[in-house]
PDB file of N, CA and C in Angstrom:
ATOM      1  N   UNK A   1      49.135 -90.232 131.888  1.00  0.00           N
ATOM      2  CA  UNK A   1      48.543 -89.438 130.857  1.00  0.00           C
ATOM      3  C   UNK A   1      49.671 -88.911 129.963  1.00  0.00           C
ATOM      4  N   UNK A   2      49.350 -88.899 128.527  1.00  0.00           N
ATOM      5  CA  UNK A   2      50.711 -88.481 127.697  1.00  0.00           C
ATOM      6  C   UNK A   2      50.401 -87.229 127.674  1.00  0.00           C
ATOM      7  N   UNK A   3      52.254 -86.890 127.520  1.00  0.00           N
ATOM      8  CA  UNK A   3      52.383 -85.250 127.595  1.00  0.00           C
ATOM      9  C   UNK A   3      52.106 -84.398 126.061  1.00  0.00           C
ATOM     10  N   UNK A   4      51.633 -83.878 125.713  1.00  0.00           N
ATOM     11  CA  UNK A   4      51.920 -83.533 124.207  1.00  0.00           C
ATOM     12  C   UNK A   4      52.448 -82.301 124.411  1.00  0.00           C
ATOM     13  N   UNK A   5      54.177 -82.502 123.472  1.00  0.00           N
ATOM     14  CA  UNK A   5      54.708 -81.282 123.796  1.00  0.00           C
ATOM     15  C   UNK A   5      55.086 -80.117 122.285  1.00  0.00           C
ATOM     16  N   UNK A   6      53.763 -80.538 121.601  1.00  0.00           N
ATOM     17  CA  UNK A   6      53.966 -79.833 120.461  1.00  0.00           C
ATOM     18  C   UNK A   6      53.165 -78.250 120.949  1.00  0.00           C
ATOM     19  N   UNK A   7      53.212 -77.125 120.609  1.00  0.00           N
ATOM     20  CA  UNK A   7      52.937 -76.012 120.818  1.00  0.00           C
ATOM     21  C   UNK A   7      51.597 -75.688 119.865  1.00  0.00           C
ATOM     22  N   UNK A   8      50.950 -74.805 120.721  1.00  0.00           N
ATOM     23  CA  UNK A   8      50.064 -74.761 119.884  1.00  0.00           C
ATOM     24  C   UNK A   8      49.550 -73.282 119.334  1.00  0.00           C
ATOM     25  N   UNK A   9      49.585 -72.903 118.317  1.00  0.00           N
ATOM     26  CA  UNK A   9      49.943 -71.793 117.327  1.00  0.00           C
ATOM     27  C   UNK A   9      48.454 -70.629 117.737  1.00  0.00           C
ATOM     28  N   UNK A  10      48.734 -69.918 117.864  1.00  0.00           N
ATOM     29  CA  UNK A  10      47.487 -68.770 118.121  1.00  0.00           C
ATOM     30  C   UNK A  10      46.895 -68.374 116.624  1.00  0.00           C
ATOM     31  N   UNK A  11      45.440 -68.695 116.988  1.00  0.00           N
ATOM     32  CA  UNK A  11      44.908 -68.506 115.852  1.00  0.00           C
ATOM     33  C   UNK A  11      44.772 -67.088 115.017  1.00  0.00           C
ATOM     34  N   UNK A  12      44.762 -67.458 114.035  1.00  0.00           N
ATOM     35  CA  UNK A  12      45.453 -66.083 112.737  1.00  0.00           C
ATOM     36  C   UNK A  12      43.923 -65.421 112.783  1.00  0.00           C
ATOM     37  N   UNK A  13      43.824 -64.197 112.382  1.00  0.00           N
ATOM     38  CA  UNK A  13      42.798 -63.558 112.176  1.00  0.00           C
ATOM     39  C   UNK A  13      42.643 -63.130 111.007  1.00  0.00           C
ATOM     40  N   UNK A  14      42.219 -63.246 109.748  1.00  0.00           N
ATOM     41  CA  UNK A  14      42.308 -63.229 108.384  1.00  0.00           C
ATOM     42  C   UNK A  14      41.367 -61.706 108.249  1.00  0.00           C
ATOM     43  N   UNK A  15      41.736 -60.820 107.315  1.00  0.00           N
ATOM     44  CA  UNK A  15      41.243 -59.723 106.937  1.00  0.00           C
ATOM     45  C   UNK A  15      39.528 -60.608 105.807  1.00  0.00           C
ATOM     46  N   UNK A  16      38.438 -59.817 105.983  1.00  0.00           N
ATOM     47  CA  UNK A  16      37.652 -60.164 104.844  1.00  0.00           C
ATOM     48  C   UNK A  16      38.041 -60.074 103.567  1.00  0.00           C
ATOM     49  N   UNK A  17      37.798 -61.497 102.964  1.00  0.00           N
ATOM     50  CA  UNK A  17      38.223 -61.709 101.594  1.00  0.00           C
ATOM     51  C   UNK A  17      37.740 -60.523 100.672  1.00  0.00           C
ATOM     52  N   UNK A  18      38.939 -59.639  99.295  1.00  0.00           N
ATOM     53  CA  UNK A  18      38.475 -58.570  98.920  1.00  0.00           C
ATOM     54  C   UNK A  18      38.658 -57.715  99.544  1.00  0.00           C
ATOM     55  N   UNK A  19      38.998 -57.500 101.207  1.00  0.00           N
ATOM     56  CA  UNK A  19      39.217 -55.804 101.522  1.00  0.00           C
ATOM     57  C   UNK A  19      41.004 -55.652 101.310  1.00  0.00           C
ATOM     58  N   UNK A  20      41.608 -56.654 101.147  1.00  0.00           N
ATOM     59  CA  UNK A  20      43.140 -56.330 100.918  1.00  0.00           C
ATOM     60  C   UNK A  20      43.606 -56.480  99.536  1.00  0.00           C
ATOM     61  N   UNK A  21      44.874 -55.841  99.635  1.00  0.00           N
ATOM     62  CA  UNK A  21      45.700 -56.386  98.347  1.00  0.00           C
ATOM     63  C   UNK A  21      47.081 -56.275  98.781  1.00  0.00           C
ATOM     64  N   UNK A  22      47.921 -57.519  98.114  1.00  0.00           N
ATOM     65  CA  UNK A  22      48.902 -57.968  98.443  1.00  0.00           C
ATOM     66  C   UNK A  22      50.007 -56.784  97.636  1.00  0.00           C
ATOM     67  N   UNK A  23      50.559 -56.535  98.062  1.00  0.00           N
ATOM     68  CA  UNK A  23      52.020 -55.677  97.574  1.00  0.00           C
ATOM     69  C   UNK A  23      52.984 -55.597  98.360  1.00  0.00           C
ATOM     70  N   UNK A  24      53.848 -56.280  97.874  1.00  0.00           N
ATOM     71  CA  UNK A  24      55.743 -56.399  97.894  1.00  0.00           C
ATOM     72  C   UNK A  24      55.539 -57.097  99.721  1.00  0.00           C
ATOM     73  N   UNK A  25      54.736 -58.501  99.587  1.00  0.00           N
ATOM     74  CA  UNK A  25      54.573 -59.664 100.527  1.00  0.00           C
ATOM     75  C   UNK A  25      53.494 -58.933 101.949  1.00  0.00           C
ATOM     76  N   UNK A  26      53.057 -57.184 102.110  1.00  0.00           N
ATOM     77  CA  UNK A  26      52.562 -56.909 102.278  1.00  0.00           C
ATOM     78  C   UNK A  26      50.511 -56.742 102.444  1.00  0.00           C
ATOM     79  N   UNK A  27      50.035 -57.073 103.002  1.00  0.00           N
ATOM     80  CA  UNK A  27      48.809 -56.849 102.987  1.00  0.00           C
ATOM     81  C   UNK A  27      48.145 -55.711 103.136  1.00  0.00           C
ATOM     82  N   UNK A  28      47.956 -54.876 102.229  1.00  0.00           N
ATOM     83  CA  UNK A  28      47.068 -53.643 102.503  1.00  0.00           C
ATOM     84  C   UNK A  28      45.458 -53.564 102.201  1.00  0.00           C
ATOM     85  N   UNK A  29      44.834 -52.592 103.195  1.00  0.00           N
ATOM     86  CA  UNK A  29      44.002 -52.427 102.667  1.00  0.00           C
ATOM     87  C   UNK A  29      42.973 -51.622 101.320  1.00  0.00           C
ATOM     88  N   UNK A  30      41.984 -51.743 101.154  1.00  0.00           N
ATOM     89  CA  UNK A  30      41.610 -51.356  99.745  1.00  0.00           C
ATOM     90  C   UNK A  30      41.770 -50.017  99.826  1.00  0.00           C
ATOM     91  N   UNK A  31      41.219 -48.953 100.703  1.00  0.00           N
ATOM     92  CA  UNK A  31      41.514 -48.072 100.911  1.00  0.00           C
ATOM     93  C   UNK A  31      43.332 -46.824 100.757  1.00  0.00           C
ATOM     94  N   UNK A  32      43.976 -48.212 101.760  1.00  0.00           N
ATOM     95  CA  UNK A  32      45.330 -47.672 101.440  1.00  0.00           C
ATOM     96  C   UNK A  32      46.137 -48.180 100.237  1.00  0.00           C
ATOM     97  N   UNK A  33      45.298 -48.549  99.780  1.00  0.00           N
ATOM     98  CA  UNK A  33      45.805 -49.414  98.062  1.00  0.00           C
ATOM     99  C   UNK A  33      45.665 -48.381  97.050  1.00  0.00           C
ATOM    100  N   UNK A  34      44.247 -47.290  97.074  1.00  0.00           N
ATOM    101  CA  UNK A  34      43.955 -46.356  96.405  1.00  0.00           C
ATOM    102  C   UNK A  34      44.912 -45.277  96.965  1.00  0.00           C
ATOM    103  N   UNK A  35      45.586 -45.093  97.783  1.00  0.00           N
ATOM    104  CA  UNK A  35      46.339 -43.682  97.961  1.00  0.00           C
ATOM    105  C   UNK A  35      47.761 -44.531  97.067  1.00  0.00           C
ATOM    106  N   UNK A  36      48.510 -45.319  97.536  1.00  0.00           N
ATOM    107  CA  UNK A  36      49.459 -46.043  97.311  1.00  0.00           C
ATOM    108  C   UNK A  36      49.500 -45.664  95.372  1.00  0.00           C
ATOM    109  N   UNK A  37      47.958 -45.906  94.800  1.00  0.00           N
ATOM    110  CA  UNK A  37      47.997 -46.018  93.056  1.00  0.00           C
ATOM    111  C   UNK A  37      48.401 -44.748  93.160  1.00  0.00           C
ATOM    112  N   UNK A  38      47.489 -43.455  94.020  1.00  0.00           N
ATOM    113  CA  UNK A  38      47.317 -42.231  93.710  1.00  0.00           C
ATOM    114  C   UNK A  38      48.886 -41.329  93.664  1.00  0.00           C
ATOM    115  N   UNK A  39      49.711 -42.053  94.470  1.00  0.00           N
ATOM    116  CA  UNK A  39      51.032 -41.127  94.775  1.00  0.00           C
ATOM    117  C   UNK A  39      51.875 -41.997  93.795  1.00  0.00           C
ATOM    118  N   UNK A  40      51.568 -43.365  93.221  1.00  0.00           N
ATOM    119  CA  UNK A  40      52.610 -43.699  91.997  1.00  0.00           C
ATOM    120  C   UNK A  40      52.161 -43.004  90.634  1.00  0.00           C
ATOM    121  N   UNK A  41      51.151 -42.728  90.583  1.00  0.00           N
ATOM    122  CA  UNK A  41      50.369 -41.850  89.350  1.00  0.00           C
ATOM    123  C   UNK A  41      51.151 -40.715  89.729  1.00  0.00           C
ATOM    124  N   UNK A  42      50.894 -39.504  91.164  1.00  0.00           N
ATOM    125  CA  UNK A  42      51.675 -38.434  90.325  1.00  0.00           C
ATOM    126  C   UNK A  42      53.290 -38.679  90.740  1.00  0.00           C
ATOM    127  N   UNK A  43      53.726 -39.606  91.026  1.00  0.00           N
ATOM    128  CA  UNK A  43      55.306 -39.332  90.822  1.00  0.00           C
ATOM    129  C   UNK A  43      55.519 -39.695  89.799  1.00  0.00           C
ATOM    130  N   UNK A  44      54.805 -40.449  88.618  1.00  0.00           N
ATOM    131  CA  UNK A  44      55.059 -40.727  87.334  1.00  0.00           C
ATOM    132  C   UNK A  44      55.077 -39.455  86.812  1.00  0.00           C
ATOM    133  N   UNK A  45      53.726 -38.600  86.929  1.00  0.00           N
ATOM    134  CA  UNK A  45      53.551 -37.515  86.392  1.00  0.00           C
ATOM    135  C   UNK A  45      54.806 -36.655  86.095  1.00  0.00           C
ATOM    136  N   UNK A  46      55.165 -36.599  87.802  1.00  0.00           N
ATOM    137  CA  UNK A  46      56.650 -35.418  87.951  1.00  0.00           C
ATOM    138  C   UNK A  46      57.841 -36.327  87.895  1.00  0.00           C
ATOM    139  N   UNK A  47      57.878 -37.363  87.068  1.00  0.00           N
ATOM    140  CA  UNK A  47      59.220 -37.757  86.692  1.00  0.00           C
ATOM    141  C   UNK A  47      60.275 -38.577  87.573  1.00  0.00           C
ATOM    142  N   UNK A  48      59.316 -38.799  88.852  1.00  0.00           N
ATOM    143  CA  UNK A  48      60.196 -39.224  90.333  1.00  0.00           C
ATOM    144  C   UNK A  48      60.611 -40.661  89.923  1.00  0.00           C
ATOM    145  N   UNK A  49      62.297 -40.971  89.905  1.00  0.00           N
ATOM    146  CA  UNK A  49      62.372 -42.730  89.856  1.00  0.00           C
ATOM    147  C   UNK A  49      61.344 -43.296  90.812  1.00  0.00           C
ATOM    148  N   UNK A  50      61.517 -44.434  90.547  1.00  0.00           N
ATOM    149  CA  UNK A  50      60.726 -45.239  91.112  1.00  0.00           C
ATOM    150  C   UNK A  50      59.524 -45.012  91.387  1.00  0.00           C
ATOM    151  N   UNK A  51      58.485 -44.325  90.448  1.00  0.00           N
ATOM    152  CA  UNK A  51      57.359 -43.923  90.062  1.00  0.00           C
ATOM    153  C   UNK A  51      56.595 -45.410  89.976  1.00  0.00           C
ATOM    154  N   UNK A  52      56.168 -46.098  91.209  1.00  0.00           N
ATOM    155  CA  UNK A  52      55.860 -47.607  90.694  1.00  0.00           C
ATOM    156  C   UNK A  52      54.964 -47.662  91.920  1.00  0.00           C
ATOM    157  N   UNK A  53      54.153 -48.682  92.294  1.00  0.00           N
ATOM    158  CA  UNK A  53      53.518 -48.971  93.639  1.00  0.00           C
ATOM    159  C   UNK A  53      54.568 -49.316  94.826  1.00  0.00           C
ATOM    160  N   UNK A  54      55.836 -49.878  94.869  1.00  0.00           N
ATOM    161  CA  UNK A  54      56.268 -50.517  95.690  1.00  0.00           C
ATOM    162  C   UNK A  54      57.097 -48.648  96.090  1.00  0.00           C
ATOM    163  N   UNK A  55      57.381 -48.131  95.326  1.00  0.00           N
ATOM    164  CA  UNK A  55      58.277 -46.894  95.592  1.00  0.00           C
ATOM    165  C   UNK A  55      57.121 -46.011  96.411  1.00  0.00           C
ATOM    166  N   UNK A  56      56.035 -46.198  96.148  1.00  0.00           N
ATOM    167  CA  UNK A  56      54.781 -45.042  96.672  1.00  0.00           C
ATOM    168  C   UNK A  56      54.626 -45.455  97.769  1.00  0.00           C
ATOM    169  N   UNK A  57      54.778 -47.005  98.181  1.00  0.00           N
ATOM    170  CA  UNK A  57      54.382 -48.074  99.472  1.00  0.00           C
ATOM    171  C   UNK A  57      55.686 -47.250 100.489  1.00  0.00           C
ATOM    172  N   UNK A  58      56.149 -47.720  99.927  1.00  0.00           N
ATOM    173  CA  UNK A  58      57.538 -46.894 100.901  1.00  0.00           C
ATOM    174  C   UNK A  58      57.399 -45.589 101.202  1.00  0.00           C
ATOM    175  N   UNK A  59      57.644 -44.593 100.024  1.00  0.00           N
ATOM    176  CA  UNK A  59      57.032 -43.021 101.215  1.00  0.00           C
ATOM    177  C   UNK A  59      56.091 -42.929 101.677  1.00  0.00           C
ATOM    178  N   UNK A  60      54.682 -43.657 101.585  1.00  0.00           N
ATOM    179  CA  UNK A  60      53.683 -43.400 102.317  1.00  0.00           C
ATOM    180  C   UNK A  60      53.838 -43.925 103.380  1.00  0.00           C
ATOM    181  N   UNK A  61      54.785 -45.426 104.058  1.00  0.00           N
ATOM    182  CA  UNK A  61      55.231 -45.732 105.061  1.00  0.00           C
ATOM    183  C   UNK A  61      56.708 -44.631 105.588  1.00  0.00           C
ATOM    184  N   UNK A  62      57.352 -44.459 105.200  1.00  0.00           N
ATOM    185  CA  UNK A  62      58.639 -43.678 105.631  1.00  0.00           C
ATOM    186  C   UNK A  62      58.441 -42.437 105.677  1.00  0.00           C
ATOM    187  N   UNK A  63      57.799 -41.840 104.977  1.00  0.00           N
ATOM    188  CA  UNK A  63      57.207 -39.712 104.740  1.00  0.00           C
ATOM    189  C   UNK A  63      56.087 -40.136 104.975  1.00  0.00           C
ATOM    190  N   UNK A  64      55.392 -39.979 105.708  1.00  0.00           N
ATOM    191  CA  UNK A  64      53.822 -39.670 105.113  1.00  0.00           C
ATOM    192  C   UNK A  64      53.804 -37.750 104.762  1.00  0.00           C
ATOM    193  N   UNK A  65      54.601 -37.257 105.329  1.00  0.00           N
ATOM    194  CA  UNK A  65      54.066 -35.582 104.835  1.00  0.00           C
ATOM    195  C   UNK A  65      54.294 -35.417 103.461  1.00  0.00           C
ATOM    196  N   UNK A  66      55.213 -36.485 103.453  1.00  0.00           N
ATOM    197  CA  UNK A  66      56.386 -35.934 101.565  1.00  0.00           C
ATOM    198  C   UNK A  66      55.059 -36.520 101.212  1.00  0.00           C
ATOM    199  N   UNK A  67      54.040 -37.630 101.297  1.00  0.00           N
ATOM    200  CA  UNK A  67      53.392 -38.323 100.654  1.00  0.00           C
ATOM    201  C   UNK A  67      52.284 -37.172 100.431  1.00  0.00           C
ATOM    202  N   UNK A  68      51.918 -36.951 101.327  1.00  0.00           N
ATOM    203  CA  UNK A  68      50.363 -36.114 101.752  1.00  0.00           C
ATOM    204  C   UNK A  68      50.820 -34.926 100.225  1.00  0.00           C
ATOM    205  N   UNK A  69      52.136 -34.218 100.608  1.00  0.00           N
ATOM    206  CA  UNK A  69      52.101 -33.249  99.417  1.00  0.00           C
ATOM    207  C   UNK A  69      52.218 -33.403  98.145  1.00  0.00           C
ATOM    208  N   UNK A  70      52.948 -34.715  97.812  1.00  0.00           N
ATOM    209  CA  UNK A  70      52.575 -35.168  96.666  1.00  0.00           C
ATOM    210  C   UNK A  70      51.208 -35.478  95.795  1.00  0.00           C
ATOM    211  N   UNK A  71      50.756 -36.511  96.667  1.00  0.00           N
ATOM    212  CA  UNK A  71      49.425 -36.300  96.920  1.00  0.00           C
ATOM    213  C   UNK A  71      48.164 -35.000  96.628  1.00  0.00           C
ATOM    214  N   UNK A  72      48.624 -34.222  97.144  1.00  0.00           N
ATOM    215  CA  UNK A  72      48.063 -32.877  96.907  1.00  0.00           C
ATOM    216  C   UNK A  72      48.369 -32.164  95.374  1.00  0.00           C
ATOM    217  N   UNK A  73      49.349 -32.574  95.242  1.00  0.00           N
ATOM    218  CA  UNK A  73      50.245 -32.035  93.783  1.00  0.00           C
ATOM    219  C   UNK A  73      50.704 -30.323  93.992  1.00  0.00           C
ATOM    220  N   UNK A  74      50.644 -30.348  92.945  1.00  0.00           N
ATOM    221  CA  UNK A  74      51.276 -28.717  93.078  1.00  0.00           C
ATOM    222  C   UNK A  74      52.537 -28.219  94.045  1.00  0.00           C
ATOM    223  N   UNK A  75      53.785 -28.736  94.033  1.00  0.00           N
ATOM    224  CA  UNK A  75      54.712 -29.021  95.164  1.00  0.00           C
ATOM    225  C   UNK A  75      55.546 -28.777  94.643  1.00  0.00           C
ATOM    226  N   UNK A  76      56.895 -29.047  95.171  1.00  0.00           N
ATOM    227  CA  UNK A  76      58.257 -29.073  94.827  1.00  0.00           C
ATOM    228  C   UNK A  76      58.754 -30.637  95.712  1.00  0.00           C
ATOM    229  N   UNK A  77      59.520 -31.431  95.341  1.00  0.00           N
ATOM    230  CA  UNK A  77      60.203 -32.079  96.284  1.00  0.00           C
ATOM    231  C   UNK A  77      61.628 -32.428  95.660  1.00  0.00           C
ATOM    232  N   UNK A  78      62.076 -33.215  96.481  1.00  0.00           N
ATOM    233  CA  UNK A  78      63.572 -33.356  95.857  1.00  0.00           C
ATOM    234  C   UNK A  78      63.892 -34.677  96.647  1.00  0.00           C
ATOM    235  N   UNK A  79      64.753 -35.129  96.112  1.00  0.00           N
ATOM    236  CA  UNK A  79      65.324 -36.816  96.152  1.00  0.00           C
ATOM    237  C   UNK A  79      66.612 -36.650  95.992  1.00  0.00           C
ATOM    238  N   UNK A  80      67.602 -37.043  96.539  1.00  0.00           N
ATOM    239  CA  UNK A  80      68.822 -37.371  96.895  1.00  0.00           C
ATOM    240  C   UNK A  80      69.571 -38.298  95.749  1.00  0.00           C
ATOM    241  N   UNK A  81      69.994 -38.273  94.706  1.00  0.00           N
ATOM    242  CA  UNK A  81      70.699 -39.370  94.054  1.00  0.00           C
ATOM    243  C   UNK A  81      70.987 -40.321  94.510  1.00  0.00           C
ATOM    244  N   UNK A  82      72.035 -39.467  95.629  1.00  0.00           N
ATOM    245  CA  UNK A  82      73.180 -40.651  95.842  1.00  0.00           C
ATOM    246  C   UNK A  82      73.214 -41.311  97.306  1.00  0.00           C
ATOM    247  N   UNK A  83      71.951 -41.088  98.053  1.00  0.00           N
ATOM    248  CA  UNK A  83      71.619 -41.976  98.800  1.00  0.00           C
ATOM    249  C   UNK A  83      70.118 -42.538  98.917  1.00  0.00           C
ATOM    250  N   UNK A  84      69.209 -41.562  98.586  1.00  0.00           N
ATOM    251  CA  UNK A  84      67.926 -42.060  98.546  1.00  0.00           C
ATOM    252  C   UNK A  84      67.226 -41.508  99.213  1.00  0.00           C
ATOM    253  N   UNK A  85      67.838 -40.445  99.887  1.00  0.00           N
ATOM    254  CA  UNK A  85      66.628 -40.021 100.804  1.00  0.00           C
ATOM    255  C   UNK A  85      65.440 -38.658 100.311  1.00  0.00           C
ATOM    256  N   UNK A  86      64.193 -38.665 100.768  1.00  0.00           N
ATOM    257  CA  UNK A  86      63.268 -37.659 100.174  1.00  0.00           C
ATOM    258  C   UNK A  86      63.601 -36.583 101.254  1.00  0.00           C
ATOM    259  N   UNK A  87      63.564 -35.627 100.631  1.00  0.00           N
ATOM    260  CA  UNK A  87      63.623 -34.094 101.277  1.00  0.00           C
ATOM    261  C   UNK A  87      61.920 -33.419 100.905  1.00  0.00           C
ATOM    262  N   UNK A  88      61.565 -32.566 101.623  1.00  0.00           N
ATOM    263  CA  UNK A  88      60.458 -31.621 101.700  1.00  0.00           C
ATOM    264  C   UNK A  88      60.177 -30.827 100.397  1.00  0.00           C
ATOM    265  N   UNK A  89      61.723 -30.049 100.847  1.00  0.00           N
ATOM    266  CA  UNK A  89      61.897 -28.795 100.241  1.00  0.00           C
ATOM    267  C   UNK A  89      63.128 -28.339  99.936  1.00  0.00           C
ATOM    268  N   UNK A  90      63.352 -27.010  99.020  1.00  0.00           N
ATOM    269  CA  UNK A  90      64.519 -26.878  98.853  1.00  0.00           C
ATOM    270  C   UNK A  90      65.745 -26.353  99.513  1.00  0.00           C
ATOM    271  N   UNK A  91      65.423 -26.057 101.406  1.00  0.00           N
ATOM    272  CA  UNK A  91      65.887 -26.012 102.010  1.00  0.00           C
ATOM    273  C   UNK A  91      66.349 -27.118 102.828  1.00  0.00           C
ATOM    274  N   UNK A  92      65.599 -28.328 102.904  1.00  0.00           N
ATOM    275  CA  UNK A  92      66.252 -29.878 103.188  1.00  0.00           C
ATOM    276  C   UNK A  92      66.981 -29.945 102.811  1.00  0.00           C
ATOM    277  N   UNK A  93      66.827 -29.659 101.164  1.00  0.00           N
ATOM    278  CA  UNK A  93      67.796 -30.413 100.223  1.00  0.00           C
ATOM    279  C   UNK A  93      69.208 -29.813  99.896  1.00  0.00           C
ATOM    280  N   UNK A  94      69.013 -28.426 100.443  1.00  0.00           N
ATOM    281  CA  UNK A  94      70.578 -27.620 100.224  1.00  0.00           C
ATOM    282  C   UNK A  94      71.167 -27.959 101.477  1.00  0.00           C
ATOM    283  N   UNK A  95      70.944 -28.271 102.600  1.00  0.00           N
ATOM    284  CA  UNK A  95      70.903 -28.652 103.916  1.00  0.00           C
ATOM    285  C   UNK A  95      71.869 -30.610 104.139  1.00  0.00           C
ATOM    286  N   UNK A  96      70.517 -30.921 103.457  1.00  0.00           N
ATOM    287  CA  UNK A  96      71.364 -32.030 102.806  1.00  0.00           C
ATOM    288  C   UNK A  96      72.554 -32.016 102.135  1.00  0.00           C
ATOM    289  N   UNK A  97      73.012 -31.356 101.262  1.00  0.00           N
ATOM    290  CA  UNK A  97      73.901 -31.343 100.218  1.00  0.00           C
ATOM    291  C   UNK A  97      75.056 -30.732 101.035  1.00  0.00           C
ATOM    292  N   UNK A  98      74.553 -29.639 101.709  1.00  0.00           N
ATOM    293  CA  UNK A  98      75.840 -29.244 103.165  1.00  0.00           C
ATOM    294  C   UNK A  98      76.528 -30.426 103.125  1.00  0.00           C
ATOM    295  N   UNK A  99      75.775 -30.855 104.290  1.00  0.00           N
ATOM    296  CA  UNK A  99      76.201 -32.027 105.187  1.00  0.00           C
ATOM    297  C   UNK A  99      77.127 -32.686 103.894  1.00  0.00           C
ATOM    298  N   UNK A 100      76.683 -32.940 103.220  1.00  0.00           N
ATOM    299  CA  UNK A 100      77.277 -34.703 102.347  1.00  0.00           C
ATOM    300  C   UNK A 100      78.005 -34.146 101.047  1.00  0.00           C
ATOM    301  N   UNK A 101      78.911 -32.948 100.488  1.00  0.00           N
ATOM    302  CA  UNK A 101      78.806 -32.356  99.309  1.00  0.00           C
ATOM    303  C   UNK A 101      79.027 -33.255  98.538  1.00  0.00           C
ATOM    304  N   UNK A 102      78.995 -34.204  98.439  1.00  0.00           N
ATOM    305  CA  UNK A 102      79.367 -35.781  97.244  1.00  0.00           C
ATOM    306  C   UNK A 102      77.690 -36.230  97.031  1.00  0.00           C
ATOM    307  N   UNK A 103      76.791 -35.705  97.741  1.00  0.00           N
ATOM    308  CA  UNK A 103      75.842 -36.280  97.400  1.00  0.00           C
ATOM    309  C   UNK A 103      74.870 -35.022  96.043  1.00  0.00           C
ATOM    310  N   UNK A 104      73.812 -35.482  95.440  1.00  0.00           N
ATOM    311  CA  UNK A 104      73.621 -35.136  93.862  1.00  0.00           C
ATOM    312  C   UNK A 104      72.226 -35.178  94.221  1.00  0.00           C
ATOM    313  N   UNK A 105      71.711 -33.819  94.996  1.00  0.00           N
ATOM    314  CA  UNK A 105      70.114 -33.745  94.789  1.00  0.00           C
ATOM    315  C   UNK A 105      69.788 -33.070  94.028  1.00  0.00           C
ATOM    316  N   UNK A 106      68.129 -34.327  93.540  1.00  0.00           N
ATOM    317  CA  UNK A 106      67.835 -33.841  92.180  1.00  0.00           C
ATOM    318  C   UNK A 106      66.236 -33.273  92.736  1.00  0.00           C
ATOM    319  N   UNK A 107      65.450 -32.188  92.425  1.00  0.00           N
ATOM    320  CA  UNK A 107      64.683 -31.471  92.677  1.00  0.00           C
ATOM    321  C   UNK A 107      62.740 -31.975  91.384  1.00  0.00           C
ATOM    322  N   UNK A 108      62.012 -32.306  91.813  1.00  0.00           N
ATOM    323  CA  UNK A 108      61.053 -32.429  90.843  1.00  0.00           C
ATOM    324  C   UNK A 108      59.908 -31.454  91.524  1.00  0.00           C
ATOM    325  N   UNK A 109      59.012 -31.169  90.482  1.00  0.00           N
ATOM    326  CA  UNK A 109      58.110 -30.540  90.427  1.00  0.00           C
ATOM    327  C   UNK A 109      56.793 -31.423  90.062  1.00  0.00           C
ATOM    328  N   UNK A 110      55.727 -31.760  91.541  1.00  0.00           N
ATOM    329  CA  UNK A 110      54.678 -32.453  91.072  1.00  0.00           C
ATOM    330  C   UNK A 110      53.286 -31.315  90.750  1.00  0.00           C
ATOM    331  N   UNK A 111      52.703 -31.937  89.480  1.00  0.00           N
ATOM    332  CA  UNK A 111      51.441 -30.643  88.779  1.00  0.00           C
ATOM    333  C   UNK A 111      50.810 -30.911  89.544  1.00  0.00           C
ATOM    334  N   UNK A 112      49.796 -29.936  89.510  1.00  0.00           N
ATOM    335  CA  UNK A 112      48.253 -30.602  90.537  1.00  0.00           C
ATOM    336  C   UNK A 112      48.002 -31.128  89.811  1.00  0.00           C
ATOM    337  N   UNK A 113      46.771 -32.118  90.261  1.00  0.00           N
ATOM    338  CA  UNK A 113      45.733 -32.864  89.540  1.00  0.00           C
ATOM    339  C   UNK A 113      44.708 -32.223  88.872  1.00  0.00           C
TER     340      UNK A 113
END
């Protein structure tokens, strides 16, 4: 009897066509697609670089709290220049600036909605 020694691949489970959307090779769902618009809308608002979907994809994966308060609006947060990282508040961020004094945090203010 021949051996067949090709492997055989476990079958994929495909999301229903329409409940996802593709962003930055990612599959999300419709649901987390609408928070994702909602937190690049207000970091546009308050001036945050990378005010874009792929920048919102990322703190809502890496912060979700920084996200949630953005989200909420009416906040303070602050962003790091010179490495990238999101801070809370303005005690992170002086905290931060301790630690690293070469680093250049910059502070925004998101409006409510």
């Amino acid at each position: 009897m021949p051996h067949d020694s090709r492997k055989t691949r476990p079958e994929r489970r495909k999301a229903p066509a329409g409940s996802t959307v593709r962003i930055d090779g990612l599959h999300v769902s419709r649901a987390a697609w609408g928070r994702v618009e909602a937190l690049a809308e207000q970091m546009a608002l308050a001036g945050i670089p990378r005010a874009h979907r792929s920048g919102a994809l990322d703190m809502l994966l890496v912060q979700p709290e920084l996200a949630a308060q953005v989200l909420a609006g009416g906040c303070r947060v602050c962003r790091c220049a010179t490495c990238g990282t999101w801070l809370l508040n303005a005690r992170e961020a002086l905290t931060h600036q301790d630690e690293g004094p070469e680093h250049d945090v910059q502070g925004f203010t998101v409006p409510p909605r």
